[in-house]
Protein backbone atom coordinates (compact mmCIF):
# COMPACT_ATOMS: atom_id res chain seq x y z
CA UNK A 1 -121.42 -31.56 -44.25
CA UNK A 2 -119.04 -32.69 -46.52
CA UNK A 3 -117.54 -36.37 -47.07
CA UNK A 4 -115.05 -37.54 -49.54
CA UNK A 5 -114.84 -41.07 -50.35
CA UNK A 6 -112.24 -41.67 -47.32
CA UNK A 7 -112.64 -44.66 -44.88
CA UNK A 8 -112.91 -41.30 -42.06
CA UNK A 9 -116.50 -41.00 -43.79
CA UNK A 10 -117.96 -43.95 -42.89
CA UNK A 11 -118.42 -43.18 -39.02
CA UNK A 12 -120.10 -40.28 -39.73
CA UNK A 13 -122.34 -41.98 -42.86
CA UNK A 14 -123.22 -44.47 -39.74
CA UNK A 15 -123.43 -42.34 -37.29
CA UNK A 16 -125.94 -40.64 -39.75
CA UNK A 17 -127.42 -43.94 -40.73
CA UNK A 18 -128.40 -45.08 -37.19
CA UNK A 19 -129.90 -41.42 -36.09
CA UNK A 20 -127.46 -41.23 -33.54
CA UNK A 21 -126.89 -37.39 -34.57
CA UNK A 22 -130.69 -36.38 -33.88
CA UNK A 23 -130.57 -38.18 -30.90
CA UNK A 24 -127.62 -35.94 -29.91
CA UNK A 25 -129.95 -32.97 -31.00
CA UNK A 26 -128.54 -32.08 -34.50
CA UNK A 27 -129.84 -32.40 -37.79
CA UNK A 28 -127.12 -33.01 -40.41
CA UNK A 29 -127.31 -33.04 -44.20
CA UNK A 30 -124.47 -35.57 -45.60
CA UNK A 31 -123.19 -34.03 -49.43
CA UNK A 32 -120.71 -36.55 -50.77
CA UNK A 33 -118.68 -35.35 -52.95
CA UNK A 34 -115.79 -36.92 -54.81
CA UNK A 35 -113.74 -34.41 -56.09
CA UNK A 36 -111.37 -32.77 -53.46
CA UNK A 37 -111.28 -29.78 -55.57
CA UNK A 38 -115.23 -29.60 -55.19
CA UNK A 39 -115.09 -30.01 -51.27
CA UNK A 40 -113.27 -26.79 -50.67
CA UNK A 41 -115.16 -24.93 -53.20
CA UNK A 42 -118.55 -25.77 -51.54
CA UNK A 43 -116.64 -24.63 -48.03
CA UNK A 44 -115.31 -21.48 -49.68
CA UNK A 45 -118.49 -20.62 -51.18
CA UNK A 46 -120.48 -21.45 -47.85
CA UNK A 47 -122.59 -24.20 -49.37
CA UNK A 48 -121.29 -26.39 -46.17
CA UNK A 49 -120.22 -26.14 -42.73
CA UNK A 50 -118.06 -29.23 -41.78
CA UNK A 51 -116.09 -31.14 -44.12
CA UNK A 52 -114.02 -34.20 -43.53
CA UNK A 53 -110.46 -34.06 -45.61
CA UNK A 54 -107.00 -35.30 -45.57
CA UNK A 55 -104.35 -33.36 -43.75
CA UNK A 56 -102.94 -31.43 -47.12
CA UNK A 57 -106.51 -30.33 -48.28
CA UNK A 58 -106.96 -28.78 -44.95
CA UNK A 59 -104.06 -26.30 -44.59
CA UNK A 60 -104.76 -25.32 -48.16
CA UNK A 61 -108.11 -24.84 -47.23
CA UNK A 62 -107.68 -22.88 -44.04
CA UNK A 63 -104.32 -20.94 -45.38
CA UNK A 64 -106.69 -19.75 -48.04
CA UNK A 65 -109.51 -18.47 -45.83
CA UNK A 66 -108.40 -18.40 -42.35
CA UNK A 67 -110.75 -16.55 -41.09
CA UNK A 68 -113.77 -19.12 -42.16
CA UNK A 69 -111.76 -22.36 -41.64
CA UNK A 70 -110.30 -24.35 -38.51
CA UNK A 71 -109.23 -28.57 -38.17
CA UNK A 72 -111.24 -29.05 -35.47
CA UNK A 73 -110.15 -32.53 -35.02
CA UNK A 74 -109.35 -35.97 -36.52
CA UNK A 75 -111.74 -38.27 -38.42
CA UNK A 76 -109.68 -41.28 -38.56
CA UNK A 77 -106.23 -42.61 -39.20
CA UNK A 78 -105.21 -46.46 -40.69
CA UNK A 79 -103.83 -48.64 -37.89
CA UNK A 80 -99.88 -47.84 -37.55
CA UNK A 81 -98.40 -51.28 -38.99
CA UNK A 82 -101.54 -52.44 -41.21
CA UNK A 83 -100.63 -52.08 -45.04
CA UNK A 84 -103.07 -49.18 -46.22
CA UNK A 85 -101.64 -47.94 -49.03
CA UNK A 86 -99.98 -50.37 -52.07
CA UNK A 87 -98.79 -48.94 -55.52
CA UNK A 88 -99.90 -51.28 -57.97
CA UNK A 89 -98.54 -51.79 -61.63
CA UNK A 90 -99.93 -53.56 -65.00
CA UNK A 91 -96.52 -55.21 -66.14
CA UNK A 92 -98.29 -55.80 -69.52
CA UNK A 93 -98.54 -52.33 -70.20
CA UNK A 94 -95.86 -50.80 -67.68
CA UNK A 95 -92.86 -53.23 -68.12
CA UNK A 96 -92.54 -53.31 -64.37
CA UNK A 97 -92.70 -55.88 -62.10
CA UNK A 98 -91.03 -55.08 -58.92
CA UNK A 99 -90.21 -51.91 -56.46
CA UNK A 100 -86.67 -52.16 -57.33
CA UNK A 101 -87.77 -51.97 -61.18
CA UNK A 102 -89.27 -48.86 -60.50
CA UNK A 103 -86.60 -47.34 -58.70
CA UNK A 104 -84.41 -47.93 -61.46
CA UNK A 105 -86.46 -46.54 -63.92
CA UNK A 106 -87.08 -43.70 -62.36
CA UNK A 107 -82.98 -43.41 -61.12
CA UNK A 108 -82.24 -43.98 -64.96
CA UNK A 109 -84.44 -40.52 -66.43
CA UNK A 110 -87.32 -43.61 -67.95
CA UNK A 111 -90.52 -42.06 -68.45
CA UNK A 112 -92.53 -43.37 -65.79
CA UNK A 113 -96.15 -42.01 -64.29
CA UNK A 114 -97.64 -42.44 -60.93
CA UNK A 115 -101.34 -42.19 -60.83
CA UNK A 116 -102.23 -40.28 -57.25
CA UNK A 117 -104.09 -36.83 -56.26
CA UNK A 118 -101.73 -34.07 -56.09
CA UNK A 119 -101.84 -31.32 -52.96
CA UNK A 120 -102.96 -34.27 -51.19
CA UNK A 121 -102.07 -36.77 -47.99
CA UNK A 122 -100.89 -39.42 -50.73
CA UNK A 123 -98.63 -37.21 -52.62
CA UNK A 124 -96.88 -36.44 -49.37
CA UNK A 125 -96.69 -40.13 -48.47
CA UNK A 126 -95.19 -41.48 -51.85
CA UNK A 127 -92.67 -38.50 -51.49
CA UNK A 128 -91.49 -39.58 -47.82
CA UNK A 129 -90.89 -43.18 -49.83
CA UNK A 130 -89.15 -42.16 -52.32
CA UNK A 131 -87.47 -39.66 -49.99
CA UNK A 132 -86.87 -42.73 -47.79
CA UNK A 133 -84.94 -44.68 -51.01
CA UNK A 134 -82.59 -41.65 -51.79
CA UNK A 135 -84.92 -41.07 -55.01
CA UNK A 136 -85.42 -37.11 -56.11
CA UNK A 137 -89.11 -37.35 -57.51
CA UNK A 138 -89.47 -36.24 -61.24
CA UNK A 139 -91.56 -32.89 -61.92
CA UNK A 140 -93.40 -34.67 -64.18
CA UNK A 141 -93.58 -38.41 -62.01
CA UNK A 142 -97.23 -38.04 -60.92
CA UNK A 143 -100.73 -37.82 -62.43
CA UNK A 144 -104.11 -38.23 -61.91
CA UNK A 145 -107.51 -36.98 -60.82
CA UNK A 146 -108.29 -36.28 -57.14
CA UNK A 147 -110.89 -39.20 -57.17
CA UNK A 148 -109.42 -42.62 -56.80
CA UNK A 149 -112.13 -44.24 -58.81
CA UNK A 150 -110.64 -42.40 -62.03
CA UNK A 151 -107.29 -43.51 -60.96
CA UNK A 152 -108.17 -47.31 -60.27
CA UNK A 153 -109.68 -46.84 -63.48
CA UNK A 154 -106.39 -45.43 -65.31
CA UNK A 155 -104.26 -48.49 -63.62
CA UNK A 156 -106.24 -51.32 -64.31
CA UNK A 157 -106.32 -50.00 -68.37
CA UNK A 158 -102.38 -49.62 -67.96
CA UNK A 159 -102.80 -45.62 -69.08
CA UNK A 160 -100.07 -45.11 -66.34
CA UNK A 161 -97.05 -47.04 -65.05
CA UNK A 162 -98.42 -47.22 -61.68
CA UNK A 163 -101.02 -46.51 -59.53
CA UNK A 164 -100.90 -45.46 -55.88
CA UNK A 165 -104.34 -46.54 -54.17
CA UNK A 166 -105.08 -46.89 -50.37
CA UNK A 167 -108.08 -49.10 -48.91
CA UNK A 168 -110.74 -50.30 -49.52
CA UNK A 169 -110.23 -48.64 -53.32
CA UNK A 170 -106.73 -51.54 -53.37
CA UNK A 171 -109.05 -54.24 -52.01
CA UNK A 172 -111.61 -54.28 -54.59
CA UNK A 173 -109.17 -53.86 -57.82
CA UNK A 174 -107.16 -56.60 -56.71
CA UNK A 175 -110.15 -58.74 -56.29
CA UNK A 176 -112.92 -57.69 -58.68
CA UNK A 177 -112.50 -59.77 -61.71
CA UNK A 178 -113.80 -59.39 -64.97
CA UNK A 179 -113.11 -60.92 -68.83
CA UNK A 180 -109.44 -59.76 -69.98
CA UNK A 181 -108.69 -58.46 -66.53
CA UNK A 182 -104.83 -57.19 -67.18
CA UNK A 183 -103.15 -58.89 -64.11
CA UNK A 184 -101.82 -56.32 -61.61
CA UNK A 185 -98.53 -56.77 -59.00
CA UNK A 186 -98.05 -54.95 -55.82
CA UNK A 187 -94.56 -53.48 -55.89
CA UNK A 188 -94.80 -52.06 -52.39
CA UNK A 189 -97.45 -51.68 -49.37
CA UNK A 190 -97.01 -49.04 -47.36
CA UNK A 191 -97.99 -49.20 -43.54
CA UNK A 192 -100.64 -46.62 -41.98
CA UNK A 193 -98.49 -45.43 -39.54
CA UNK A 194 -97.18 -43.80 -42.37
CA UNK A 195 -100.21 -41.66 -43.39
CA UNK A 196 -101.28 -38.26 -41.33
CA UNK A 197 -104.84 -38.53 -40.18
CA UNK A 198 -108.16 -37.41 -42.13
CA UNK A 199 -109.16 -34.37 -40.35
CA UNK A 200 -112.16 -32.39 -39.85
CA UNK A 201 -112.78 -28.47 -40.63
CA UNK A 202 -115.51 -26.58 -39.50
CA UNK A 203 -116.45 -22.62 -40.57
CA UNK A 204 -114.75 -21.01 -37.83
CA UNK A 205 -118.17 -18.60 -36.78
CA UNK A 206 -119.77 -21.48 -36.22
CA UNK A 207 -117.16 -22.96 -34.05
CA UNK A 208 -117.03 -19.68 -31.76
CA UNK A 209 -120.87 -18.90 -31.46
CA UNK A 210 -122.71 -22.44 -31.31
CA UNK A 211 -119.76 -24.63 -29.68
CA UNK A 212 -122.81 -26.73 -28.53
CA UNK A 213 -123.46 -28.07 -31.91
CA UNK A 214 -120.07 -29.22 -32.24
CA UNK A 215 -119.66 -30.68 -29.27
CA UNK A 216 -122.84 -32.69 -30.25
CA UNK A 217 -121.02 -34.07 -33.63
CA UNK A 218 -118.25 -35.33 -31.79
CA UNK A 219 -120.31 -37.00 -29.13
CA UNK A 220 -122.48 -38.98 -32.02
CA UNK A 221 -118.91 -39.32 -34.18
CA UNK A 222 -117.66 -41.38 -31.12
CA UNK A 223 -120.85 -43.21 -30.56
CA UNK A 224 -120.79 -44.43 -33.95
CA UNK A 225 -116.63 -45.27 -34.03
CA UNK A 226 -117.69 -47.36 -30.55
CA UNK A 227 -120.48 -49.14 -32.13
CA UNK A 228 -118.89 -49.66 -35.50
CA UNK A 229 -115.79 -51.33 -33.48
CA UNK A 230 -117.71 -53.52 -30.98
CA UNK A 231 -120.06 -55.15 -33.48
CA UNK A 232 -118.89 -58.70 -35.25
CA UNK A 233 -118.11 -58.46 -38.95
CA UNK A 234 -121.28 -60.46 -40.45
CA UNK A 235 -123.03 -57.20 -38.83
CA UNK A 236 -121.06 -54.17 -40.09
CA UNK A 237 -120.80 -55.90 -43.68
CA UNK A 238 -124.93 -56.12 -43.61
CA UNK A 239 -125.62 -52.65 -42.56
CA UNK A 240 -122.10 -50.42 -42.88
CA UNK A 241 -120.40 -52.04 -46.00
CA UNK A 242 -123.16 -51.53 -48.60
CA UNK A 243 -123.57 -47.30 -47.77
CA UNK A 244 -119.48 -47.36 -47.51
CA UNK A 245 -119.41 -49.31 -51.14
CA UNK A 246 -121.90 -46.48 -52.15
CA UNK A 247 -119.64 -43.88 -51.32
CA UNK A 248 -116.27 -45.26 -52.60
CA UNK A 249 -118.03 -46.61 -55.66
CA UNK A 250 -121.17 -45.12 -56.81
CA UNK A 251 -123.47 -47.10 -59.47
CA UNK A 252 -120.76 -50.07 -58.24
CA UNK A 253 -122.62 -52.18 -56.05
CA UNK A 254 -124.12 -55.81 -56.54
CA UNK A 255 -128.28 -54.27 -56.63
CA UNK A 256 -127.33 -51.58 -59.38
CA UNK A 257 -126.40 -54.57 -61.72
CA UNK A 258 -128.78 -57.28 -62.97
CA UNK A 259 -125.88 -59.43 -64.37
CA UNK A 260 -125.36 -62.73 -62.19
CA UNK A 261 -121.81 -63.16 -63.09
CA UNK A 262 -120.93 -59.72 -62.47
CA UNK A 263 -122.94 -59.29 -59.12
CA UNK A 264 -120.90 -62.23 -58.06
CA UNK A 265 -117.57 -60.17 -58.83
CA UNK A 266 -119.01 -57.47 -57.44
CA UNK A 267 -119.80 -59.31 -53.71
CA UNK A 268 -116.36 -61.14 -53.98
CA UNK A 269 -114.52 -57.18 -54.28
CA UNK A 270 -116.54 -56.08 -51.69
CA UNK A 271 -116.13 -59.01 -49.43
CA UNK A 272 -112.42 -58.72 -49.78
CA UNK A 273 -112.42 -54.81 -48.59
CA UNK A 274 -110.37 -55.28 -45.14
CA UNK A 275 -112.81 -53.33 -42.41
CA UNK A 276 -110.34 -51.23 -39.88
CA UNK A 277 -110.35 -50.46 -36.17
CA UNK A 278 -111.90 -46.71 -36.15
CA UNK A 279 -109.77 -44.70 -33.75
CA UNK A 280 -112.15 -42.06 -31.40
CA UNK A 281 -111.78 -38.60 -33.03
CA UNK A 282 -109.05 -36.82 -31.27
CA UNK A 283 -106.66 -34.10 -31.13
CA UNK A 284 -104.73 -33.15 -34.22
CA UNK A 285 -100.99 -34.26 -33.32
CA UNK A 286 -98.51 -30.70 -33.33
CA UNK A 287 -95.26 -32.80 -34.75
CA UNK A 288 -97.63 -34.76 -37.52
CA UNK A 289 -99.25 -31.12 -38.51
CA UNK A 290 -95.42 -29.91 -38.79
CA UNK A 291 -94.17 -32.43 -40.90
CA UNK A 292 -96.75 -32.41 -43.59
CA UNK A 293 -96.95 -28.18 -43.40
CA UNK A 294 -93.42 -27.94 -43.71
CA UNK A 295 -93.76 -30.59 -46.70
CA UNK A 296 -96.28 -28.27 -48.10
CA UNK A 297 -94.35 -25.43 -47.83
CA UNK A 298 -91.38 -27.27 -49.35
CA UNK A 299 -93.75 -28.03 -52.61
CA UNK A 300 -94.76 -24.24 -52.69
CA UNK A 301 -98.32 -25.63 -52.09
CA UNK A 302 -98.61 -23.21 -49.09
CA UNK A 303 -96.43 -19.61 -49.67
CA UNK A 304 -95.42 -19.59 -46.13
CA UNK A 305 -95.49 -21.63 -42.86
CA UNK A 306 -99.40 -22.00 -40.78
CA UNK A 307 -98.72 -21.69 -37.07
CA UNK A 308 -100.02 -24.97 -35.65
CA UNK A 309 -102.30 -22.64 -33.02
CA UNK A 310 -103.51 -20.63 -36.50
CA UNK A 311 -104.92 -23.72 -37.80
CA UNK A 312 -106.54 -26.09 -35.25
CA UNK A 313 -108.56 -26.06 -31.81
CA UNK A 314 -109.16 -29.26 -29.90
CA UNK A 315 -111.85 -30.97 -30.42
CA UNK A 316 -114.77 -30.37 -27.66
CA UNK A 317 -114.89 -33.18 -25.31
């Protein structure tokens, strides 16, 4: 299987961690990955099964083989009026300070760039804002890498204007500090009810001859969302936090660095990272898969409209 760095990963990471898929009966092999781009080409080359993904990556990823890929389900989705997402801006380097700075410097034709994945969730949701503040988004508006670490990277060294970073990755910049630390101003958070939900996509043939083994997944996926939700915080940060810090930041976390000062940095980011309410893996929602498919269409990401029933069965259970 699959995982990006997405906060959907980390119920399956735990449910991983704490053997609840062999006691289900399934053995599962966990291949993080942090480029999107790498995800689907391990799917498409039949290197992995399941894989989790935003909403965007999986109609690409089933409109380009849709005989191999289905959205079985969702993973998880940020609770509807919690901030997730907040594009952040170095006003040393960028000149801006506010939202309403940016608007008008993007309004006025000034060269501005947003750092965010493109065919992705977060391109769709930064469009719907804009959309939302009668702003027509410049070809040439966004940039960026499809991992969030390189983007983090590019904002907090003010080599864009702005970056656009959901949690935890929003958490730990604002917090981690370090010598000469540019300082950084939220123009604007956006709320998750906002954001489609991370999905899961499973090879089709798999789906239709060993529905068993599926239905096994889900029943760990929800044992682990259950247990990660009913446990006090001082628990999840001693046993979920440092494997989720592994996956959102690799070689970032307080026993890969010797330094005192920066280990201290280091446990003050990761303390800061807010921990959400998982959500039980459910149904894919029909009007949220037509919005962000018509979207895609609209950006000539997808050639033609997906049928909702082409695309996604209900999860087993």
């Amino acid at each position: 299987m699959s995982l990006p760095p997405a906060l959907g990963a980390v119920p399956v990471v735990m449910a991983s961690a704490w053997d609840l898929f062999r006691e289900e009966g399934i053995e599962i092999e966990l291949i993080p990955l942090p480029s999107q781009r790498d995800r689907l080409l391990a799917f498409q080359a039949g290197q992995v099964d399941v894989m989790l993904t935003d909403l965007t990556g999986a109609l690409l990823l089933v409109a380009s083989v849709p005989r191999q890929a289905v959205i079985v389900g969702t993973a998880y989705a940020p609770n509807g009026t919690d901030d997730h997402l907040a594009l952040i801006s170095p006003p040393a380097f960028s000149r801006i300070s506010t939202w309403d700075e940016l608007l008008l410097r993007i309004k006025s034709g000034g060269r501005v760039t947003i750092a965010l994945p493109r065919q992705s969730d977060l391109e769709y949701v930064v469009d719907e804002v804009f959309r939302s503040e009668g702003v027509a988004v410049p070809a040439d508006l966004y940039i960026g890498q499809d991992d969030l670490l390189v983007n983090s990277s590019w904002t907090l060294f003010g080599m864009v204007a702005v970056g656009a970073l959901p949690r935890p990755y929003v958490d730990y910049i604002l917090t981690y500090s370090y010598p000469g630390k540019p300082v950084l101003e939220v123009l604007r958070w956006v709320p998750g009810e906002s954001f489609p939900p991370e999905v899961l996509v499973a090879r089709r043939p798999l789906v239709e001859s060993q529905p068993e083994v599926l239905a096994a997944f889900f029943r760990a996926l929800r044992r682990a969302v259950e247990r990660l939700n009913s446990e006090d915080r001082d628990a999840i940060v001693e046993t979920a936090l440092p494997v989720a810090v592994d996956l959102f930041f690799p070689g970032g976390g307080p026993h890969q660095t010797a330094d005192p000062q920066a280990r201290a940095e280091i446990e003050k980011g990761i303390a800061a990272i807010v921990i959400p309410t998982f959500p039980e893996p459910g149904t894919l929602d029909p009007d949220v898969y037509e919005r962000v498919m018509t979207w895609a269409v609209g950006k000539r990401y997808l050639r033609s409209p997906l049928p909702y029933e082409a695309a996604v069965v209900p999860p087993p259970g």
